[in-house]
Protein backbone atom coordinates (compact mmCIF):
# COMPACT_ATOMS: atom_id res chain seq x y z
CA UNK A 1 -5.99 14.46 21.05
CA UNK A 2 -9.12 13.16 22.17
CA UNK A 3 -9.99 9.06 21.80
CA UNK A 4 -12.84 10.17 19.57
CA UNK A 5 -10.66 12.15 17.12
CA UNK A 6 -7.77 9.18 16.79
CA UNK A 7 -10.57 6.99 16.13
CA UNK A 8 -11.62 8.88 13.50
CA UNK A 9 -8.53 9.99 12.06
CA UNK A 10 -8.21 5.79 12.21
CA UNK A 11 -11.13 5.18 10.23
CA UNK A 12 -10.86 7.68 7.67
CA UNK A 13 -7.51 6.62 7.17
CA UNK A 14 -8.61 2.67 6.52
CA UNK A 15 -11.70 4.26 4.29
CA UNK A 16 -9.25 6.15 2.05
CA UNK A 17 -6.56 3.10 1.54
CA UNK A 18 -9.63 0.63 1.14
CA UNK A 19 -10.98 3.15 -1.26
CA UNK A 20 -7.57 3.04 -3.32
CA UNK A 21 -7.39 -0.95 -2.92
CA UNK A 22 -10.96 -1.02 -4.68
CA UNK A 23 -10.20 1.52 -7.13
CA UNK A 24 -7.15 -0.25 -8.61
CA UNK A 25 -8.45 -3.75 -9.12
CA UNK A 26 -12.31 -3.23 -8.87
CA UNK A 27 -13.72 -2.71 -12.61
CA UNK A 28 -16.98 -0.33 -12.81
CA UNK A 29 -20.16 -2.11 -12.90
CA UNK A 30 -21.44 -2.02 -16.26
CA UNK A 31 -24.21 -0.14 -17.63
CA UNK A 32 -27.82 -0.40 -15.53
CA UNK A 33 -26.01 -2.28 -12.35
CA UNK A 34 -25.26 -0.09 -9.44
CA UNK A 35 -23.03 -2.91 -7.74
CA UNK A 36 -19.82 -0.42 -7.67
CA UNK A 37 -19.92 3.16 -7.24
CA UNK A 38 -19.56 4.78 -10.65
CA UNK A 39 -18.76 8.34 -10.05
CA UNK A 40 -17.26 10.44 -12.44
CA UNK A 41 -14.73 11.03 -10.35
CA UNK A 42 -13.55 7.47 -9.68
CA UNK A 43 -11.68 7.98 -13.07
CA UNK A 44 -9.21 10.61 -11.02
CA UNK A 45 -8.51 7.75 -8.88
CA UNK A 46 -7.36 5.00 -11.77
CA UNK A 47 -6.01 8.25 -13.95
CA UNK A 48 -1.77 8.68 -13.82
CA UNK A 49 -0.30 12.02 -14.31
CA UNK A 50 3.00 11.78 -16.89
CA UNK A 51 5.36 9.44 -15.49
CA UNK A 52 3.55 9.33 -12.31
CA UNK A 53 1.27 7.16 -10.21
CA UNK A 54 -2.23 7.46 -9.76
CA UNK A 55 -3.47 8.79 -6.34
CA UNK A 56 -4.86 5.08 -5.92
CA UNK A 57 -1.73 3.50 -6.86
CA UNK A 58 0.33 6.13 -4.63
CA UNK A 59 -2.09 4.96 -1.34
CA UNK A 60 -1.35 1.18 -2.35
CA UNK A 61 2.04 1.02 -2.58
CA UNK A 62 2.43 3.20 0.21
CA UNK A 63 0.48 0.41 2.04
CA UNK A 64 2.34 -2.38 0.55
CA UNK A 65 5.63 -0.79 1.79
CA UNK A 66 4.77 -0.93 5.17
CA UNK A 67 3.47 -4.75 4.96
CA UNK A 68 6.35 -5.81 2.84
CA UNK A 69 9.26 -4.16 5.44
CA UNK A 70 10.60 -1.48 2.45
CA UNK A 71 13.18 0.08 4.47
CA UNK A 72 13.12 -2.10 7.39
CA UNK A 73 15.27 -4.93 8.43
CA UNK A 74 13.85 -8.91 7.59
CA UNK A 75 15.54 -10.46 10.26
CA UNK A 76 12.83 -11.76 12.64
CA UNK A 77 14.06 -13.09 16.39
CA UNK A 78 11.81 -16.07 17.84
CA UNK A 79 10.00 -15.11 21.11
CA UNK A 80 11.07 -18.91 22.26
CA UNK A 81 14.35 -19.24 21.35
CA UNK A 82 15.63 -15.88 21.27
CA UNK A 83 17.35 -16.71 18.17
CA UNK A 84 17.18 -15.60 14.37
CA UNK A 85 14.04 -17.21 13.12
CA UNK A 86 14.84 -18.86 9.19
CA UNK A 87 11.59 -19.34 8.49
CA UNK A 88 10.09 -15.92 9.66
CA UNK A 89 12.88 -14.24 8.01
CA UNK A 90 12.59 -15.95 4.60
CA UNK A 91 9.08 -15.52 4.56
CA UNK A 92 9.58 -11.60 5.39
CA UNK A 93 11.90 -12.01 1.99
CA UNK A 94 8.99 -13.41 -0.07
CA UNK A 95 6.75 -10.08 1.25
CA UNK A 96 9.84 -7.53 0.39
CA UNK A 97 10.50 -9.75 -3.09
CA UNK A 98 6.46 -9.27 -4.01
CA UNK A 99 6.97 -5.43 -3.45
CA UNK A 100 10.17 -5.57 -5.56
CA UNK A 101 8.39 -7.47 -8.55
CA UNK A 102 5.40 -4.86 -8.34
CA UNK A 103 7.55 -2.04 -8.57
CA UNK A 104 9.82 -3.42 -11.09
CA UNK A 105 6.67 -4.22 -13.28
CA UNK A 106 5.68 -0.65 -12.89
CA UNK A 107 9.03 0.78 -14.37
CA UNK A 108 9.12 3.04 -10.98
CA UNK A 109 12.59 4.77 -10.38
CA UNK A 110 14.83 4.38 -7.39
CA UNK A 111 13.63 8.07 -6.63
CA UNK A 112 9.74 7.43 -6.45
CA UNK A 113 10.24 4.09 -4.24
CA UNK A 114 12.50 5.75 -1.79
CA UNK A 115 10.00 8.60 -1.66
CA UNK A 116 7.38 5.88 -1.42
CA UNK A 117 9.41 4.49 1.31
CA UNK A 118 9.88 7.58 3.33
CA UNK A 119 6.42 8.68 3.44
CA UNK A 120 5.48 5.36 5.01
CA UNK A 121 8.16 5.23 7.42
CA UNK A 122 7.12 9.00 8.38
CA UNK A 123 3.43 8.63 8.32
CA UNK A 124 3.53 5.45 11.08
């Protein structure tokens, strides 16, 4: 693959999880104001299927997964001491906990995390 193609296979990627990021937690501009793209179709984005998540929500947990080490050991080694880190590893804790709460809050089964899970471990 060519440098030009990973790069933008790389951006398109970041445009399409920003995209989701603003989709869930950006409201439309109101009536008149053009400040936020007001498609018709940024609806599909926000809209769930039955017992599903959106597409948006799908891209952000995805993302979150990754950042908050779903499926991935916490324990963190110090490059200085070459010993188990506390802090690093407690703080890795706090990222997996906020990924717990989210999903928790979100009624998601065990099924659709793992899924969510998988997919990120795959796609990296």
């Amino acid at each position: 693959m060519a440098w030009n193609e990973s790069f933008e296979r790389i951006r398109a990627r970041m445009h399409h999880r920003m995209f989701a990021y603003q989709a869930l937690f950006v409201t439309r501009a109101p009536e008149g104001k053009q400040d936020v793209d007001t498609a018709p179709w940024w609806a599909f984005w926000r809209k769930p299927k039955a017992h599903a998540l959106s597409p948006a929500g799908d891209i952000v947990l995805r993302d979150l997964a990754a950042y908050c080490y779903v499926g991935k050991t916490t324990m963190k080694v110090s490059p200085s001491t070459q010993q188990t880190d506390p802090y690093a590893m407690a703080f890795a804790e706090g990222r997996r906990d906020v990924f717990n709460r989210i999903t928790a809050m979100c009624n998601l089964t065990t099924e659709q995390i793992e899924r969510i899970a998988a997919y990120r471990s795959n796609d990296e």
